[in-house]
PDB file of N, CA and C in Angstrom:
ATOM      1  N   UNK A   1      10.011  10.888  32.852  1.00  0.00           N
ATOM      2  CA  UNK A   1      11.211  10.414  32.176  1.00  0.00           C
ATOM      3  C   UNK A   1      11.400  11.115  30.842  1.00  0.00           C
ATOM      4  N   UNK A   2      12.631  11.315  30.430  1.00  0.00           N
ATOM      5  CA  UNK A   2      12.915  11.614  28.680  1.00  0.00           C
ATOM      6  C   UNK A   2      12.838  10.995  27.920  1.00  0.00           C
ATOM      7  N   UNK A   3      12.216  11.508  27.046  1.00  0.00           N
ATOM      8  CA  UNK A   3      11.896  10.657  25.950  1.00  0.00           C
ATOM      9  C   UNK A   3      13.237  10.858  24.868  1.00  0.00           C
ATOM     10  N   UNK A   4      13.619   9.598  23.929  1.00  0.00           N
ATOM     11  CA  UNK A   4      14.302   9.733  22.952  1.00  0.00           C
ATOM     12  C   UNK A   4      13.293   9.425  21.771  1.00  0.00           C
ATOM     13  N   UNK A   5      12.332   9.316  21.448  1.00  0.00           N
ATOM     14  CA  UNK A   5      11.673   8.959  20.764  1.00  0.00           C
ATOM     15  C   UNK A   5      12.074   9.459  19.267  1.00  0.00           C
ATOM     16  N   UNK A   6      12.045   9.333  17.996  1.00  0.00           N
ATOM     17  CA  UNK A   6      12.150  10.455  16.672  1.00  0.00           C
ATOM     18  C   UNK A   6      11.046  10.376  16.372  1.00  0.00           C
ATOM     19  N   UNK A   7      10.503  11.571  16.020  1.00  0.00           N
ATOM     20  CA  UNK A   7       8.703  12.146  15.524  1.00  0.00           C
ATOM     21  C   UNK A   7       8.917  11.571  14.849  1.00  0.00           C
ATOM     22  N   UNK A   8       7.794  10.567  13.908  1.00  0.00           N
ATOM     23  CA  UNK A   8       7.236  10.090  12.834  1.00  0.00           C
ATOM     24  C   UNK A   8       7.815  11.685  11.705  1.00  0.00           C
ATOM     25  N   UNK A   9       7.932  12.350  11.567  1.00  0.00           N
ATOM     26  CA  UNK A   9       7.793  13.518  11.121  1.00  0.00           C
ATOM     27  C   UNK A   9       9.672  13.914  10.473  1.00  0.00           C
ATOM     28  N   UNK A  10      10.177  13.547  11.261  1.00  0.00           N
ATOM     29  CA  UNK A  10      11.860  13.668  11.426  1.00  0.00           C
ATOM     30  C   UNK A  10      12.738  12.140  10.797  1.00  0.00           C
ATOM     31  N   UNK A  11      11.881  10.783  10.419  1.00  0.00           N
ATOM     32  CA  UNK A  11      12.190   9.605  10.340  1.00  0.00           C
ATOM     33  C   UNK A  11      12.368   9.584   8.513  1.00  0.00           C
ATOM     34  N   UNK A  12      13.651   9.221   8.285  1.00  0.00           N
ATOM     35  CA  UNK A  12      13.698   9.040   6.891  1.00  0.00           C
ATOM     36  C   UNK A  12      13.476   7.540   6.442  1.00  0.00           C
ATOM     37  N   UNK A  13      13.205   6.975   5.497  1.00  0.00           N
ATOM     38  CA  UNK A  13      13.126   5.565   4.889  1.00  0.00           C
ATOM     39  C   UNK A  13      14.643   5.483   3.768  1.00  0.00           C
ATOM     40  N   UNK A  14      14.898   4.334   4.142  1.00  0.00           N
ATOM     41  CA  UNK A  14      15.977   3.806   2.961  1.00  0.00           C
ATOM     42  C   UNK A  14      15.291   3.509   1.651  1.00  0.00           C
ATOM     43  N   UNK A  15      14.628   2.286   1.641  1.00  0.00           N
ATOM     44  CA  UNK A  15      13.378   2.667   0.591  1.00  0.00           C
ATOM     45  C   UNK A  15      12.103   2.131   1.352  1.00  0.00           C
ATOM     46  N   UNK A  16      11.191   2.631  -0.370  1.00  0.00           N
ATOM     47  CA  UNK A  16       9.720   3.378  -0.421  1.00  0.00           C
ATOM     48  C   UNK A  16       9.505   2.132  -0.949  1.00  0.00           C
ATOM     49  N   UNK A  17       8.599   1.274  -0.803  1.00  0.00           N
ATOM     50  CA  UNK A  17       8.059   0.411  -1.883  1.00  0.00           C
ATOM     51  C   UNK A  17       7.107   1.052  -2.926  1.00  0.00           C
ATOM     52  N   UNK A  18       7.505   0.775  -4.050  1.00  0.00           N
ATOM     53  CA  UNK A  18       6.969   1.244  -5.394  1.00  0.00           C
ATOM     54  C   UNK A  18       5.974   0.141  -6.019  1.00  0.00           C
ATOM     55  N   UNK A  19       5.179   0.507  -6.112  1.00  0.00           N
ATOM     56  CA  UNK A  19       4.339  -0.799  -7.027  1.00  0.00           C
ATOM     57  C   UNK A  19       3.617  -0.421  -8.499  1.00  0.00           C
ATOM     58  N   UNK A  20       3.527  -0.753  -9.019  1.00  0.00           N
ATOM     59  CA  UNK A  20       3.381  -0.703 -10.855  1.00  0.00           C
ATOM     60  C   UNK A  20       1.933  -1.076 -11.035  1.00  0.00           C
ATOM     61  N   UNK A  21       1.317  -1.966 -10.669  1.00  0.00           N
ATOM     62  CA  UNK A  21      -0.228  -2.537 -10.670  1.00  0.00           C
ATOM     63  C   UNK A  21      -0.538  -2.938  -9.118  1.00  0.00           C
ATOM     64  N   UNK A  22      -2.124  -2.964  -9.481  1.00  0.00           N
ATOM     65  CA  UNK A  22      -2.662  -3.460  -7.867  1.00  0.00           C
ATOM     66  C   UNK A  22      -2.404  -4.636  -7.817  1.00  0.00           C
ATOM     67  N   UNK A  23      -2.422  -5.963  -8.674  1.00  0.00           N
ATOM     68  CA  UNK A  23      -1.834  -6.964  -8.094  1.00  0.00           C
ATOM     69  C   UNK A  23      -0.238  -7.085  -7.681  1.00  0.00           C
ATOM     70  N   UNK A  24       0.624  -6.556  -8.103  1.00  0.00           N
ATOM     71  CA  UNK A  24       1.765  -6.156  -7.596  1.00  0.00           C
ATOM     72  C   UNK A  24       1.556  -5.957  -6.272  1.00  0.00           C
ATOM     73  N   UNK A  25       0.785  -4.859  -5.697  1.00  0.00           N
ATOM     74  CA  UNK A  25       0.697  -4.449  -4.752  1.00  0.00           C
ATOM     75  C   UNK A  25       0.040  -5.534  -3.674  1.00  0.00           C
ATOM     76  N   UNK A  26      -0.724  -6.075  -4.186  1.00  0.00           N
ATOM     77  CA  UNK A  26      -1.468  -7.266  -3.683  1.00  0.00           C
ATOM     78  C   UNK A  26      -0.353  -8.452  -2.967  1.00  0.00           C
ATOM     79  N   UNK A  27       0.392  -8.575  -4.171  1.00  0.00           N
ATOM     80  CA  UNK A  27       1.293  -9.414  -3.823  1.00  0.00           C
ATOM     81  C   UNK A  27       2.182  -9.431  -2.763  1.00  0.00           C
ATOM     82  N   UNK A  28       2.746  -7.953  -2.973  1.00  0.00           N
ATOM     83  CA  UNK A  28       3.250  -7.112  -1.894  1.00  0.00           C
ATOM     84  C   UNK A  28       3.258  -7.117  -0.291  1.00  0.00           C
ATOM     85  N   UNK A  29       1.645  -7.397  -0.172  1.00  0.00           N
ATOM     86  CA  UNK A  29       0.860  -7.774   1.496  1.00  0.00           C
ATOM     87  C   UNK A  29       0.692  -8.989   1.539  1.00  0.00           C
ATOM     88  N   UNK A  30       0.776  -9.913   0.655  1.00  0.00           N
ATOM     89  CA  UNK A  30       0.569 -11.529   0.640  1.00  0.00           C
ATOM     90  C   UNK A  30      -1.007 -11.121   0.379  1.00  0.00           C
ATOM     91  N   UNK A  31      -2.079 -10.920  -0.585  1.00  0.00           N
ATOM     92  CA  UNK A  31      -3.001 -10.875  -0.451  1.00  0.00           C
ATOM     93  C   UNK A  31      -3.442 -10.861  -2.064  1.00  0.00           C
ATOM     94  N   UNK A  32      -2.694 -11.644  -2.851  1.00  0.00           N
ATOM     95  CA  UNK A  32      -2.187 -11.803  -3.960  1.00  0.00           C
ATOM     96  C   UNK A  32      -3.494 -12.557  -4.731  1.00  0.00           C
ATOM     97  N   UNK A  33      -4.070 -13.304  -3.654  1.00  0.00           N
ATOM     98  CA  UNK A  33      -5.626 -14.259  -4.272  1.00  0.00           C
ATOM     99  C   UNK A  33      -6.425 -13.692  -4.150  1.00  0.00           C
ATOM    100  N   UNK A  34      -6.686 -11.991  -3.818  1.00  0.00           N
ATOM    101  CA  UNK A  34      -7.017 -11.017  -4.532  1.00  0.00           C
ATOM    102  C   UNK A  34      -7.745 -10.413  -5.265  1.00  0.00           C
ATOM    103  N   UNK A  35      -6.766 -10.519  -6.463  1.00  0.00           N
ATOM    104  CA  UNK A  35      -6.059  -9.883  -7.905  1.00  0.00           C
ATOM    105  C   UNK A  35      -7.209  -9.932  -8.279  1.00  0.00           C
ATOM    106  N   UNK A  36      -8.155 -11.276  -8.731  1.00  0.00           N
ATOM    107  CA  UNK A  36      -8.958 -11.353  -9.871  1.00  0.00           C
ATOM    108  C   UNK A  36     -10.544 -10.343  -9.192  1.00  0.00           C
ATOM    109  N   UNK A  37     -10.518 -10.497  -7.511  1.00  0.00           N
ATOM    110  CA  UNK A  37     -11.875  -9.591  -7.028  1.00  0.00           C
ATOM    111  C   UNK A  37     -11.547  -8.128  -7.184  1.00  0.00           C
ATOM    112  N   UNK A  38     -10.603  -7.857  -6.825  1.00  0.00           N
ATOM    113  CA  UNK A  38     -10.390  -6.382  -7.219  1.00  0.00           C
ATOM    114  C   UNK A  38     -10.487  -5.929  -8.384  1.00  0.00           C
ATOM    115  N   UNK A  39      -9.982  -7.275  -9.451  1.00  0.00           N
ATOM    116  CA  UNK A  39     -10.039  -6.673 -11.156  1.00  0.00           C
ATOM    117  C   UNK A  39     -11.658  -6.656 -11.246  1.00  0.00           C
ATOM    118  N   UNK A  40     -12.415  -7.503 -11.086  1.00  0.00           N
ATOM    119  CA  UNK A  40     -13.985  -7.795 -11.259  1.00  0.00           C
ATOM    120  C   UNK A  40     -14.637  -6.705 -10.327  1.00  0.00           C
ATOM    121  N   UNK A  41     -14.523  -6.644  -9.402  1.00  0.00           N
ATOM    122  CA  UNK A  41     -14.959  -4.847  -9.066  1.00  0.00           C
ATOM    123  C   UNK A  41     -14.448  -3.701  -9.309  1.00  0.00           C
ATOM    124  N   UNK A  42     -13.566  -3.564 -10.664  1.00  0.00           N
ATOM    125  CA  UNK A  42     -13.384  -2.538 -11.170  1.00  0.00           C
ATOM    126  C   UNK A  42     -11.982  -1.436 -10.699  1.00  0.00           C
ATOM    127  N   UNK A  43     -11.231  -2.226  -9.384  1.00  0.00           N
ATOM    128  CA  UNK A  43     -10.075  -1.596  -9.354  1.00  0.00           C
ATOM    129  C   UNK A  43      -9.009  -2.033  -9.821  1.00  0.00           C
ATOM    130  N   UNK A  44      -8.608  -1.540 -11.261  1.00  0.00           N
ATOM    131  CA  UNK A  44      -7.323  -2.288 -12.037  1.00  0.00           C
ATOM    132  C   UNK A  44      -6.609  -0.943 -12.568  1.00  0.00           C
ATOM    133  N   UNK A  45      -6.525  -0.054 -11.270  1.00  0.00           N
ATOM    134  CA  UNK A  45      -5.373   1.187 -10.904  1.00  0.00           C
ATOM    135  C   UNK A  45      -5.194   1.606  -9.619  1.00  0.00           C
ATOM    136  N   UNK A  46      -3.951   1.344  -9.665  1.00  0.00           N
ATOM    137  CA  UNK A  46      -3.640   1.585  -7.832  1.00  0.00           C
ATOM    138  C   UNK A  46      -4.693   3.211  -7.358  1.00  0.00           C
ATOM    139  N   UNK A  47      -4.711   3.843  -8.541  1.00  0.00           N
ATOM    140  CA  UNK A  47      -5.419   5.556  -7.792  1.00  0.00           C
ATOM    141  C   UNK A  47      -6.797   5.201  -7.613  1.00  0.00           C
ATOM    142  N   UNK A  48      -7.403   4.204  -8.160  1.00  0.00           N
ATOM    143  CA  UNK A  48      -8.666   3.892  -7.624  1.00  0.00           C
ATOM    144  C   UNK A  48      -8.572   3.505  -6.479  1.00  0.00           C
ATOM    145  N   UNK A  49      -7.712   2.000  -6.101  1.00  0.00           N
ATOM    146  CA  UNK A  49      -7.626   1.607  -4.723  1.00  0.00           C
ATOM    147  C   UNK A  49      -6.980   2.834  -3.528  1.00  0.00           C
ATOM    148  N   UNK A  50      -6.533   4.006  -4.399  1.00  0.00           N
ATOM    149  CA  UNK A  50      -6.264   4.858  -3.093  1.00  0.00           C
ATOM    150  C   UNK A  50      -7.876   5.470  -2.813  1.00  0.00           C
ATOM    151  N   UNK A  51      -8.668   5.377  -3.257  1.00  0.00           N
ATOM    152  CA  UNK A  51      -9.911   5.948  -3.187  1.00  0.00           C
ATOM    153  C   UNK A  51     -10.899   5.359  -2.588  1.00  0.00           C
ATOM    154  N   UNK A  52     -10.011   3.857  -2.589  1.00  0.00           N
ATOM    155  CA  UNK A  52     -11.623   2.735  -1.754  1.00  0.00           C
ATOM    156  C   UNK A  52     -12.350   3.492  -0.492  1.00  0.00           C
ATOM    157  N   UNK A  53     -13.066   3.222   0.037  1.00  0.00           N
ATOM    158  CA  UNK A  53     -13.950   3.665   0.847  1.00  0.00           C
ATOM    159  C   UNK A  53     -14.461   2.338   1.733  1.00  0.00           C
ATOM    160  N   UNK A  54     -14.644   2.254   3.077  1.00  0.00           N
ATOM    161  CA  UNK A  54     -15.464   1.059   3.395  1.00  0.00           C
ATOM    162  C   UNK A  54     -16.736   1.259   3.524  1.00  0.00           C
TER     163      UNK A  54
END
């Protein structure tokens, strides 16, 4: 069969969610109760949390 599919690659967004702090961001996913473990382990910048690791 044909596909109509659009590549992930070809797909534009209306908007981007922007977030300002990790609890922002927290809030963002509903995961907002959080805030204070992430601040106490030391991620209180979203470029750290792009760095987490499991």
């Amino acid at each position: 069969p044909h596909s109509t599919a659009i590549p992930l690659i070809e797909r534009t967004f209306n908007t981007f969610p922007s977030f300002n702090s990790v609890g922002e961001w927290l809030e963002a996913i509903e995961m907002g109760k959080y805030k204070d473990n992430f601040s106490a382990a030391g991620y209180c910048y979203l470029e750290s949390v792009a760095r987490m690791t499991v």
